[in-house]
N, C-alpha and C. Protein backbone atom coordinates (compact mmCIF):
# COMPACT_ATOMS: atom_id res chain seq x y z
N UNK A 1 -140.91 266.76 206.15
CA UNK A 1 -140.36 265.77 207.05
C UNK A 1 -141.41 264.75 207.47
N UNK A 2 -142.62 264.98 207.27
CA UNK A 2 -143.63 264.37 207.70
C UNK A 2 -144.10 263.39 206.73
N UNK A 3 -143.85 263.65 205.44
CA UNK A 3 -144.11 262.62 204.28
C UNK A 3 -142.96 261.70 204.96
N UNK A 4 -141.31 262.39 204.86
CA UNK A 4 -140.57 260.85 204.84
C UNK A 4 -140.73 260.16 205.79
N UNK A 5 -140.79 260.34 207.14
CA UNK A 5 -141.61 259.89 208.25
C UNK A 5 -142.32 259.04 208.03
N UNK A 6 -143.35 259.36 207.22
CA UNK A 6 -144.61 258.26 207.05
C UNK A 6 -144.03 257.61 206.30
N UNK A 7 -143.51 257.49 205.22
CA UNK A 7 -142.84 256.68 204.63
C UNK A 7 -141.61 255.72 204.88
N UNK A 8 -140.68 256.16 205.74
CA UNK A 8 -140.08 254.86 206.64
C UNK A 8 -141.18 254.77 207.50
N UNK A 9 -142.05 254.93 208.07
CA UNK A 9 -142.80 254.22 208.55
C UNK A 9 -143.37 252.90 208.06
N UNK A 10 -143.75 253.00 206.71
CA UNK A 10 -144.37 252.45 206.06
C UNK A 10 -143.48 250.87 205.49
N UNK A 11 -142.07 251.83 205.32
CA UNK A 11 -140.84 250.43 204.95
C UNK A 11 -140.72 249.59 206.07
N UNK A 12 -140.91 250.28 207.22
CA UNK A 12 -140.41 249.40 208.28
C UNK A 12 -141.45 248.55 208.59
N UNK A 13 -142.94 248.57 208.16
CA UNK A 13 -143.89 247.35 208.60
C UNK A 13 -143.77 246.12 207.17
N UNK A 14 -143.00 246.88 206.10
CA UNK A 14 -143.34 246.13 205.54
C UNK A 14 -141.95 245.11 204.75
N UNK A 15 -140.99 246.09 205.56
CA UNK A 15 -139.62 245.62 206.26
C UNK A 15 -139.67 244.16 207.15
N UNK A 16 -141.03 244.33 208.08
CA UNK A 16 -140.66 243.55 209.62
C UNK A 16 -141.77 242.54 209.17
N UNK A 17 -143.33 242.57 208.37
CA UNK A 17 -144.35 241.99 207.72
C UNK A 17 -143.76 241.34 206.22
N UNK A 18 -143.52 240.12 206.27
CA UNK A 18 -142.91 239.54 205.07
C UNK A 18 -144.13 239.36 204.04
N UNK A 19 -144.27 239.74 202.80
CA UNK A 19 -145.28 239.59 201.94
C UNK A 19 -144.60 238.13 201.07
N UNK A 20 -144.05 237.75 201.99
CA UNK A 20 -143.74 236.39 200.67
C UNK A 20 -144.62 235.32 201.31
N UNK A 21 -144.87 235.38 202.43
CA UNK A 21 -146.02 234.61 203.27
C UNK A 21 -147.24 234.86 202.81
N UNK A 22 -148.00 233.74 202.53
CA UNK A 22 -149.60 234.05 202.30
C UNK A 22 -150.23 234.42 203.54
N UNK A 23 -151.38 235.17 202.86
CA UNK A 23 -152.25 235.82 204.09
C UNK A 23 -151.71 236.72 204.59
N UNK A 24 -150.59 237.57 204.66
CA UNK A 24 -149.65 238.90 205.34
C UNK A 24 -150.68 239.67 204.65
N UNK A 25 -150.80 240.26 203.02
CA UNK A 25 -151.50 241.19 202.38
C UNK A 25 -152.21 240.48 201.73
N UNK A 26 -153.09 241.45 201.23
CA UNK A 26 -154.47 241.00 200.49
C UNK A 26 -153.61 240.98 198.46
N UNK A 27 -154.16 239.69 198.01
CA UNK A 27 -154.14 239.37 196.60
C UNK A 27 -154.39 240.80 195.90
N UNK A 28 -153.38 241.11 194.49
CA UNK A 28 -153.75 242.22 193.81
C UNK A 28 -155.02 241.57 192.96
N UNK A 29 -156.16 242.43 193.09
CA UNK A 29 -157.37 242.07 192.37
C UNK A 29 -157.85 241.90 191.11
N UNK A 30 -156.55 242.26 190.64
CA UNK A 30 -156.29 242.38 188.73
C UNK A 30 -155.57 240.67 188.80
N UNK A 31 -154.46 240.48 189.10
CA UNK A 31 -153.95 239.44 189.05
C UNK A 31 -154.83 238.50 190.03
N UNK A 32 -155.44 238.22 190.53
CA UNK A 32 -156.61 237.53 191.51
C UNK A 32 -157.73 236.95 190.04
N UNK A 33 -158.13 238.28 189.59
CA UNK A 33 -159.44 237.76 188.70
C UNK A 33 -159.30 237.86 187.32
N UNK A 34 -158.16 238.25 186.72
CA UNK A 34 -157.79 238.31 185.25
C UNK A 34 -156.44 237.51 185.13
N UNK A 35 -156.00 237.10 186.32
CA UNK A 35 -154.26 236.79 185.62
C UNK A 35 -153.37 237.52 184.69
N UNK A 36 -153.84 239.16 185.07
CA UNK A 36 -152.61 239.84 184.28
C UNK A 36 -151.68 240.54 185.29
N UNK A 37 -150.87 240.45 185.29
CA UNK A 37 -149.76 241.59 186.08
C UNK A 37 -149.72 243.01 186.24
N UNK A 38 -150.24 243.27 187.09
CA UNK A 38 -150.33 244.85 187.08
C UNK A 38 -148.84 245.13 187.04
N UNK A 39 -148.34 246.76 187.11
CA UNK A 39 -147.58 247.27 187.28
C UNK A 39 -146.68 247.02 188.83
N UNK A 40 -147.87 246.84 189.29
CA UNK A 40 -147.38 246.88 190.73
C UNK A 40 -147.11 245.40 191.68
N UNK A 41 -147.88 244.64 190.80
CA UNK A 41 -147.52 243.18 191.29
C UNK A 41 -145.97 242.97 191.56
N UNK A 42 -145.29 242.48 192.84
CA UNK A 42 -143.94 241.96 193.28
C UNK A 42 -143.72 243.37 194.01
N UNK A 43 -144.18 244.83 194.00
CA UNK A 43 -144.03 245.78 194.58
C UNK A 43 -143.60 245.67 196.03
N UNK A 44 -144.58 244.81 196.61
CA UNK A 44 -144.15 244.70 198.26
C UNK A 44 -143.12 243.88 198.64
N UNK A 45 -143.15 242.77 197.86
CA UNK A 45 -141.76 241.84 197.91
C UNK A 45 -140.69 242.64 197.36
N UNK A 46 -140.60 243.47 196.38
CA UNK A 46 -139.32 244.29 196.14
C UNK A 46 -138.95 245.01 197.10
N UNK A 47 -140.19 245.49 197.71
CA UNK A 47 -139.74 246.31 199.23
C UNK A 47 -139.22 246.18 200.12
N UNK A 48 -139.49 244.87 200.29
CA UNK A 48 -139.26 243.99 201.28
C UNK A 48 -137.93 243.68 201.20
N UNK A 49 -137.57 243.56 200.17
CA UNK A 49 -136.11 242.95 199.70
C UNK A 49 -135.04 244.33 200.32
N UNK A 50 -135.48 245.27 199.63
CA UNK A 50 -134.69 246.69 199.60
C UNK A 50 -134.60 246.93 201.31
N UNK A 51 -135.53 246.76 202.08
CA UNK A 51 -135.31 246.88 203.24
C UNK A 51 -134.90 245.97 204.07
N UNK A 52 -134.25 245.06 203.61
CA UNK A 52 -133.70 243.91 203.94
C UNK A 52 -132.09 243.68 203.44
N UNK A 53 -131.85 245.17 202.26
CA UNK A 53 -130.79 245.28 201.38
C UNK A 53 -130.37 244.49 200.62
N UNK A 54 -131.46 243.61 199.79
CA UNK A 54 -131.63 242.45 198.84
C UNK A 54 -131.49 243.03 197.88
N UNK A 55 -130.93 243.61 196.99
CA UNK A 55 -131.16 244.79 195.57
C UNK A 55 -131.60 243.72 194.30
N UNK A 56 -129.98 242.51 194.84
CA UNK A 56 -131.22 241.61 193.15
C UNK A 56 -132.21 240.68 193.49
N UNK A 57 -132.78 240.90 194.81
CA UNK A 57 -133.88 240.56 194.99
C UNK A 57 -135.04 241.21 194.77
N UNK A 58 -134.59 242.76 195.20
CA UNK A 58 -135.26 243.67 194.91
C UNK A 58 -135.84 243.95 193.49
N UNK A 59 -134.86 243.62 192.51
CA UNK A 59 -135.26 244.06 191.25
C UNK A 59 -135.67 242.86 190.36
N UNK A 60 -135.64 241.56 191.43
CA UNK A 60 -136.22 240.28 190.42
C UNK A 60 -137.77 240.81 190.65
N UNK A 61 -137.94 241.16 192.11
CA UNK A 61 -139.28 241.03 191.96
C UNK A 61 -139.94 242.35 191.22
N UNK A 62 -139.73 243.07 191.25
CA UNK A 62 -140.14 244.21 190.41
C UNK A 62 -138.88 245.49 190.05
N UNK A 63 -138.62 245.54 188.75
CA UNK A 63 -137.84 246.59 188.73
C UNK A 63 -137.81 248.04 188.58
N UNK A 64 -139.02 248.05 188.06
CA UNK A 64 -139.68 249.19 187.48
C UNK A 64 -140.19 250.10 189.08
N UNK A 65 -140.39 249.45 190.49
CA UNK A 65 -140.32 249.83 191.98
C UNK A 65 -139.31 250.44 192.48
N UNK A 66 -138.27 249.75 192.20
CA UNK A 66 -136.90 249.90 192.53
C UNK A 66 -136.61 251.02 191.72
N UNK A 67 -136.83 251.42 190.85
CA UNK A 67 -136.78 252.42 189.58
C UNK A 67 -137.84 253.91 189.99
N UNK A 68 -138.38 253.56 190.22
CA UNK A 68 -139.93 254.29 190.59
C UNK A 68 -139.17 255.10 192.30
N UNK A 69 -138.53 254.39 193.49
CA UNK A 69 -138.28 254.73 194.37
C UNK A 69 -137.08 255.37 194.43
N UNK A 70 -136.01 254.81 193.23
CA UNK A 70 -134.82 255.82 193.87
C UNK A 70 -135.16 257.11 192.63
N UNK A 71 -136.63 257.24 191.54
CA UNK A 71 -136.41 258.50 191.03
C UNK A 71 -137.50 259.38 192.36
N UNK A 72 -138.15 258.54 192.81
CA UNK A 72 -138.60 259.20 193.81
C UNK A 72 -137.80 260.19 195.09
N UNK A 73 -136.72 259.25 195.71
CA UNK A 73 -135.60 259.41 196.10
C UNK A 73 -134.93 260.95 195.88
N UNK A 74 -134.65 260.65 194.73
CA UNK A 74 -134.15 261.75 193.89
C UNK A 74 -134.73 262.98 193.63
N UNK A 75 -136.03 263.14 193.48
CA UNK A 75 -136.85 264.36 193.66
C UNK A 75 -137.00 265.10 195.37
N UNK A 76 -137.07 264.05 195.91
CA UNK A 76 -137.33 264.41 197.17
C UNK A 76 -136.04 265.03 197.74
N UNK A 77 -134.46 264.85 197.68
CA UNK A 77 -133.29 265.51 198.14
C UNK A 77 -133.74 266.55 197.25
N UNK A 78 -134.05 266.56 195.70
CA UNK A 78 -133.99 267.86 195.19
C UNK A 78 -134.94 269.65 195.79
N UNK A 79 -136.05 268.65 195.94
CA UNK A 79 -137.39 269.47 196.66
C UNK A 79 -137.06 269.88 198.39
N UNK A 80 -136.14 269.23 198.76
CA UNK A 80 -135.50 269.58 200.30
C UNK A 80 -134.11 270.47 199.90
N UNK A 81 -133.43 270.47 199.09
CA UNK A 81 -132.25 271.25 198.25
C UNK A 81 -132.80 272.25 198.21
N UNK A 82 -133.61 272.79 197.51
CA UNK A 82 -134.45 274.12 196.99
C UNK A 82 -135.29 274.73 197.99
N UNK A 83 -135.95 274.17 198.96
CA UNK A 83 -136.69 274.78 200.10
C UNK A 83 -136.16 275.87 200.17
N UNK A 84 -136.89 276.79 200.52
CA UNK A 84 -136.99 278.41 200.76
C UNK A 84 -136.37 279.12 199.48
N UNK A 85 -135.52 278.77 198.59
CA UNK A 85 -135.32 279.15 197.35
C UNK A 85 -136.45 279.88 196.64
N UNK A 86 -136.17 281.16 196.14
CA UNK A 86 -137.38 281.95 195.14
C UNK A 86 -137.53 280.77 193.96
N UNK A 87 -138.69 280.63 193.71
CA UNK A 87 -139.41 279.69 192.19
C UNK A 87 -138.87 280.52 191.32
N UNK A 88 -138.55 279.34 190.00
CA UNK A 88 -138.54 280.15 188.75
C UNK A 88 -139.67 280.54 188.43
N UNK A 89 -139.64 280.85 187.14
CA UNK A 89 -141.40 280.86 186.62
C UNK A 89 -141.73 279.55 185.69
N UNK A 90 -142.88 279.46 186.00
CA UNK A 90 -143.12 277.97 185.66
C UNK A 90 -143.24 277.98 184.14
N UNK A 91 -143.19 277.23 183.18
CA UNK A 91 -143.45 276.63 182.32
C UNK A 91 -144.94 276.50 181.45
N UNK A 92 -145.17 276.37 180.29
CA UNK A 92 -146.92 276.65 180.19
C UNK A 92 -147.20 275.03 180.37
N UNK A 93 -148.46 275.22 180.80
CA UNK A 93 -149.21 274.24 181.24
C UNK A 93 -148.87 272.70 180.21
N UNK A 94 -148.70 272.77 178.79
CA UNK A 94 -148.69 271.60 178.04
C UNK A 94 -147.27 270.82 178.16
N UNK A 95 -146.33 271.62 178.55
CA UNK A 95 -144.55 271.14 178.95
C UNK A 95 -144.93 270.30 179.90
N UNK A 96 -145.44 270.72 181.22
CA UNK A 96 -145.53 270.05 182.16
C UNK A 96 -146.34 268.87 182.39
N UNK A 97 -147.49 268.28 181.26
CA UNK A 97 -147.50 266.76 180.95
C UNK A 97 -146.62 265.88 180.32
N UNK A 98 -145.77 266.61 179.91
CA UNK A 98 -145.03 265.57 179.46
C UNK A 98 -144.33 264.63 179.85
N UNK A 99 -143.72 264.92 181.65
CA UNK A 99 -143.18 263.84 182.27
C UNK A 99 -144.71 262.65 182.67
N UNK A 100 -145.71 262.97 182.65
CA UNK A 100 -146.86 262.83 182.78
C UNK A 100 -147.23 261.41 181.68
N UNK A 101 -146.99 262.23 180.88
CA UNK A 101 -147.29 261.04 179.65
C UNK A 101 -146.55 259.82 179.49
N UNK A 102 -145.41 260.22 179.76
CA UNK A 102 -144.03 259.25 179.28
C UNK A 102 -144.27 258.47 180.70
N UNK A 103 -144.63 258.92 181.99
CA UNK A 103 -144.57 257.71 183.39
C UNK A 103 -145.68 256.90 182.97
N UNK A 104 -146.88 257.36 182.07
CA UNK A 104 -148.21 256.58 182.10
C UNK A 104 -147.47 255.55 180.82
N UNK A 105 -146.70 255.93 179.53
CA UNK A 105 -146.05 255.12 178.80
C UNK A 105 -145.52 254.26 179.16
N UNK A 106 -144.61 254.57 180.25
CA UNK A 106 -143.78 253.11 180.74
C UNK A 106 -144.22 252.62 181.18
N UNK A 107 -145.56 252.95 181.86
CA UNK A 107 -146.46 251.70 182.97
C UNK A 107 -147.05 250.82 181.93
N UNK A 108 -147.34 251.68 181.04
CA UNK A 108 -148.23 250.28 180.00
C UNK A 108 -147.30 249.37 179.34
N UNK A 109 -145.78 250.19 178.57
CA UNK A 109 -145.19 248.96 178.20
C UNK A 109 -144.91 248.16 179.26
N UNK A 110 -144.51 248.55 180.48
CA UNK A 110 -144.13 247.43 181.64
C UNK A 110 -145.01 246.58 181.86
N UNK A 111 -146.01 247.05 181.78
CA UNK A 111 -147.26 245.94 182.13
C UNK A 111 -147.67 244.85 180.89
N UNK A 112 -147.82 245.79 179.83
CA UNK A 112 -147.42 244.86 178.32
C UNK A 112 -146.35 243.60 178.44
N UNK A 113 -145.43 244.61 178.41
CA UNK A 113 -144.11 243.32 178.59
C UNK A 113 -144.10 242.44 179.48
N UNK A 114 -144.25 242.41 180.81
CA UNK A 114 -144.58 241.74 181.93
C UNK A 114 -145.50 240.27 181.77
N UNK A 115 -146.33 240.39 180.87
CA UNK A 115 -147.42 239.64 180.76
C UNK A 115 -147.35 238.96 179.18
N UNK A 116 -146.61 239.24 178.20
CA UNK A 116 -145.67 238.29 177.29
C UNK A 116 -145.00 237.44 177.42
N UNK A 117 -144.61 236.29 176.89
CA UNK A 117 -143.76 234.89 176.97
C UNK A 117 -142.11 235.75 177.25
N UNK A 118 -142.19 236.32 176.24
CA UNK A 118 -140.56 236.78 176.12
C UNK A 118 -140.11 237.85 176.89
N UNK A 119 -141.38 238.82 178.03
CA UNK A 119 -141.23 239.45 179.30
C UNK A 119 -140.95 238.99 180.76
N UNK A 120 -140.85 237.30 180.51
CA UNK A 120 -141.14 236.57 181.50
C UNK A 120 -139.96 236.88 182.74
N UNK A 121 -138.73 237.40 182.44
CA UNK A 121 -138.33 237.89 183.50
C UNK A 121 -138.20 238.98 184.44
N UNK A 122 -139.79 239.76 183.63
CA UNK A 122 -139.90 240.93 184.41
C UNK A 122 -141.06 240.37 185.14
N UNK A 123 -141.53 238.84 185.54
CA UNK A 123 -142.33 238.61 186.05
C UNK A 123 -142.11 238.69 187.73
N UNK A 124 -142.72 238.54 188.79
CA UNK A 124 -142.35 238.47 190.03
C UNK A 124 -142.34 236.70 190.21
């Protein structure tokens, strides 16, 4: 309860703190000194949007956030569902990179694509 806590905490400053204004947050330092798009560039403006209940605002500015939060979303009812529930038995250690691999995959094509002529509308 204390994660989601901090976490509407966190929507609501940045809910009530508009990042479409300069000077609110600090420049991402990748896009500042390389001009490439991180993953996360438009992140706070998507936030902003979502907590404002902007969705295709939300997802112009980043979609892969919007994507990222409701699978987040989604784990978190599951992990509050199961509380006090006996564990299965886990899995061997090499299964369990695999969601691992495939989140670090999509960050690079997203960021790939993002920063192509013909990705240009996954730009923020």
């Amino acid at each position: 309860m204390a994660a989601l806590a901090a976490t509407a905490a966190a929507v609501a400053v940045v809910g009530v703190v508009d990042p479409n204004e300069p000077g609110r947050y600090p420049v991402c330092p990748l896009l500042r000194h390389t001009g490439v798009l991180c993953p996360g560039c438009g992140g706070l403006r998507s936030l902003h949007a979502l907590a404002h209940g902007d969705l295709p605002t939300a997802l112009a500015a980043n979609v892969l956030v919007v994507l990222a939060l409701l699978l987040a979303a989604g784990w978190w009812l599951r992990w509050f569902a199961l509380a006090g529930r006996p564990r299965r038995p886990t899995r061997a250690r090499r299964a369990s990179l695999v969601p691992l691999w495939l989140a670090l995959a999509v960050l690079g094509a997203f960021t790939l694509v993002r920063n192509l002529p013909f990705g240009a509308a996954l730009a923020p």
